[in-house]
Protein backbone atom coordinates (compact mmCIF):
# COMPACT_ATOMS: atom_id res chain seq x y z
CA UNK A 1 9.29 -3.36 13.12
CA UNK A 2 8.74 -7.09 12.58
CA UNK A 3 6.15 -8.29 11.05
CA UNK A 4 4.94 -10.71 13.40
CA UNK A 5 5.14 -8.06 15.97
CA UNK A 6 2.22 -5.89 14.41
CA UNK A 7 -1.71 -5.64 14.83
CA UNK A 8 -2.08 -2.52 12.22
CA UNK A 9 -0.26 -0.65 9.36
CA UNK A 10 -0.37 0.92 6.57
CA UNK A 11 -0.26 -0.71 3.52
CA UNK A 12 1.38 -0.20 -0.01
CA UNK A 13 -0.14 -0.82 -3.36
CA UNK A 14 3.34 -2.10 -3.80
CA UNK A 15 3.30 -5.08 -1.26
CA UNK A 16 -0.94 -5.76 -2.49
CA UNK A 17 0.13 -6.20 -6.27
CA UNK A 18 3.33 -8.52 -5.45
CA UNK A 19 0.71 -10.52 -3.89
CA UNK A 20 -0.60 -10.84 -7.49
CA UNK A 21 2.43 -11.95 -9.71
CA UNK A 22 4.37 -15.00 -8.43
CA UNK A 23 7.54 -13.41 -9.36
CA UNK A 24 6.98 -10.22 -7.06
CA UNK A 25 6.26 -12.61 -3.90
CA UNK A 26 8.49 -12.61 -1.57
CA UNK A 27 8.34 -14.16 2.19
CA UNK A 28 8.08 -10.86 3.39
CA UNK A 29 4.91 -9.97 1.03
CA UNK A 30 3.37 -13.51 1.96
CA UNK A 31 4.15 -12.67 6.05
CA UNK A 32 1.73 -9.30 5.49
CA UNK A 33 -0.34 -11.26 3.64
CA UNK A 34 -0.64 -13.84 6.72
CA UNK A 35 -0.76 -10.95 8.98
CA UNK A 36 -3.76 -9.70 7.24
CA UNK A 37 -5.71 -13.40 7.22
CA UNK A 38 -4.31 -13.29 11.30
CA UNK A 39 -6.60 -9.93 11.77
CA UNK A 40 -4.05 -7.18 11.74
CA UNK A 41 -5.82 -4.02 11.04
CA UNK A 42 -4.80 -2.48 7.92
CA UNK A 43 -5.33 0.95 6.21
CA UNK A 44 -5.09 1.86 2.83
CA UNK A 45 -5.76 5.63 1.65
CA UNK A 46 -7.87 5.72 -0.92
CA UNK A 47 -5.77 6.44 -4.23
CA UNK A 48 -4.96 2.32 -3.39
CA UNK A 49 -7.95 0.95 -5.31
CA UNK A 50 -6.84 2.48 -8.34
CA UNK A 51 -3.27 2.08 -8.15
CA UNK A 52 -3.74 -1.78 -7.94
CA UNK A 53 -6.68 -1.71 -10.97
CA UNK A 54 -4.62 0.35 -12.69
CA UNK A 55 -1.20 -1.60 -12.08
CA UNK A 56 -3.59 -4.95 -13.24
CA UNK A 57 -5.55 -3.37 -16.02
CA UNK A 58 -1.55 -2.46 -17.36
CA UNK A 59 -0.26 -5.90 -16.83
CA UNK A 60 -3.26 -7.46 -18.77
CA UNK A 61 -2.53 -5.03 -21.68
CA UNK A 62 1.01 -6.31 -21.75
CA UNK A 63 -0.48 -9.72 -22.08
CA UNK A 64 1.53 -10.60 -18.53
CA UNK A 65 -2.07 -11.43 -17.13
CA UNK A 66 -5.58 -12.07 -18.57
CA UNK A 67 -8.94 -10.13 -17.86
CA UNK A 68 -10.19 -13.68 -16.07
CA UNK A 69 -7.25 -13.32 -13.97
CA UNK A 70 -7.66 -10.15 -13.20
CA UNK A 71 -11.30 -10.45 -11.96
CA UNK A 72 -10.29 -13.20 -9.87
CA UNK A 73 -7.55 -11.13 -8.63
CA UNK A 74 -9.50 -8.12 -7.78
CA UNK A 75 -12.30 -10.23 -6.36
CA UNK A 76 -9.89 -11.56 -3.35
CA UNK A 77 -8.19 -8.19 -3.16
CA UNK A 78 -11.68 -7.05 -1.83
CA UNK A 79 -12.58 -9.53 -0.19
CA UNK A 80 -9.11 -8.61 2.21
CA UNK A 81 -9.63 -7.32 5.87
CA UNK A 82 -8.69 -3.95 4.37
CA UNK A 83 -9.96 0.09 5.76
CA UNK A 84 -10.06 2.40 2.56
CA UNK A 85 -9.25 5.80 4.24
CA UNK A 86 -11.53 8.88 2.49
CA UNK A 87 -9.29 11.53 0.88
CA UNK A 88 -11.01 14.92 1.43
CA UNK A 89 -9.96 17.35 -0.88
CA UNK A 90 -8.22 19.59 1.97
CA UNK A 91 -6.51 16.72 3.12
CA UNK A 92 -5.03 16.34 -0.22
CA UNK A 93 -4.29 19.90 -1.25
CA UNK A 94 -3.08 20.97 2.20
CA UNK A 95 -1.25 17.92 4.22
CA UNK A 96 -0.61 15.70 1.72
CA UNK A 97 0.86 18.22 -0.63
CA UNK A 98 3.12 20.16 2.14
CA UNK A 99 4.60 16.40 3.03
CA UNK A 100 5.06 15.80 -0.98
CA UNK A 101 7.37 18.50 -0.67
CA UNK A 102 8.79 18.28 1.98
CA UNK A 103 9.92 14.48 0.81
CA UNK A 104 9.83 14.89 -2.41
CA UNK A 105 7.34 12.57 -3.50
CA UNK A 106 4.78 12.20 -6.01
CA UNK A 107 1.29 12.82 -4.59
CA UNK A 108 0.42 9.49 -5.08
CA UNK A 109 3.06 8.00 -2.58
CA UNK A 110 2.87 10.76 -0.17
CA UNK A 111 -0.82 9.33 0.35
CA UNK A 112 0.38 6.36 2.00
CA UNK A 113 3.05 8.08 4.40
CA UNK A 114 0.53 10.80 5.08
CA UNK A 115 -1.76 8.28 6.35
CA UNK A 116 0.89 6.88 8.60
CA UNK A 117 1.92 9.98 9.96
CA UNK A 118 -1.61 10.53 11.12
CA UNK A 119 -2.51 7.08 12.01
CA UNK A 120 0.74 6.28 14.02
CA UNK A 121 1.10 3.07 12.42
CA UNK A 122 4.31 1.06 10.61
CA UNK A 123 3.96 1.47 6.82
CA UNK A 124 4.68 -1.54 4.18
CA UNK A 125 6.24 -0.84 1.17
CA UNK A 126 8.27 -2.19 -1.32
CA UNK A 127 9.45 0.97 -2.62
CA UNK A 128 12.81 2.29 -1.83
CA UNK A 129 11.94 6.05 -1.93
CA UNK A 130 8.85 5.60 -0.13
CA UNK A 131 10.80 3.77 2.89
CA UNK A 132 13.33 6.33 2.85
CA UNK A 133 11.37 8.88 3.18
CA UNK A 134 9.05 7.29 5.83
CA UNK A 135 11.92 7.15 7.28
CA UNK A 136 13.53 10.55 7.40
CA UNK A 137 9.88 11.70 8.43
CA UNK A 138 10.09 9.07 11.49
CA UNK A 139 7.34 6.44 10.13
CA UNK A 140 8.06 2.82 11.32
CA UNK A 141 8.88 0.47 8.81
CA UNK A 142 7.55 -3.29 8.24
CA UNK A 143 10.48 -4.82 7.73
């Protein structure tokens, strides 16, 4: 599915931290990032927050970033049009899990497709396993 085609998806931790690092961007992560300043709806489950502090917090220990940058960083990531969806504990050790397995996928990533299986929308990602296996489960893909 084209970007410029959709008004909600799922979003990636992958496609949120390439907005970070010049070197990730790509015109594809700037066209989400365009669709999100446009008004597209987008969801997020809520393992996202921590993925992308987490994925900063380790580039600043590497010295590839520095904590100023960060807290600017983080401070626009919230500002973003952006739904955290709650992760009840069922949902997590029941759904999430059984779809983990089924793709066999970390938790983590199974999160994100879990939420577009239920939500009916596209999912973006930059990871490769993640789109294949939102594919073989029948997610649309931002492409």
């Amino acid at each position: 599915m084209k970007a410029a085609d959709i008004k909600r998806l799922v979003l990636d931790a992958s496609v949120t931290l390439a907005w970070c690092f010049e070197d990730e961007a790509t015109g594809f992560t700037e066209a989400l990032l365009d669709l999100l300043s446009a008004g597209a709806e987008t969801l997020v489950p809520a393992i996202w927050s921590m993925e992308v502090a987490n994925a900063l917090l380790t580039a600043e220990r590497r010295k590839r970033i520095t904590t100023a940058q960060v807290t600017g960083l983080l401070r626009r990531i919230s500002k973003l049009p952006i739904t955290v969806e709650p992760m009840p504990p069922a949902r997590a050790f029941e759904q999430v899990l059984q779809v983990a397995r089924q793709q066999e996928l970390t938790e983590y990533d199974t999160a994100y497709l879990e939420l577009a299986l239920r939500e009916s929308p596209p999912l973006a990602t930059l990871d490769a396993k993640l789109r294949r296996a939102a594919r073989s489960a029948g997610v649309a893909l931002v492409e």
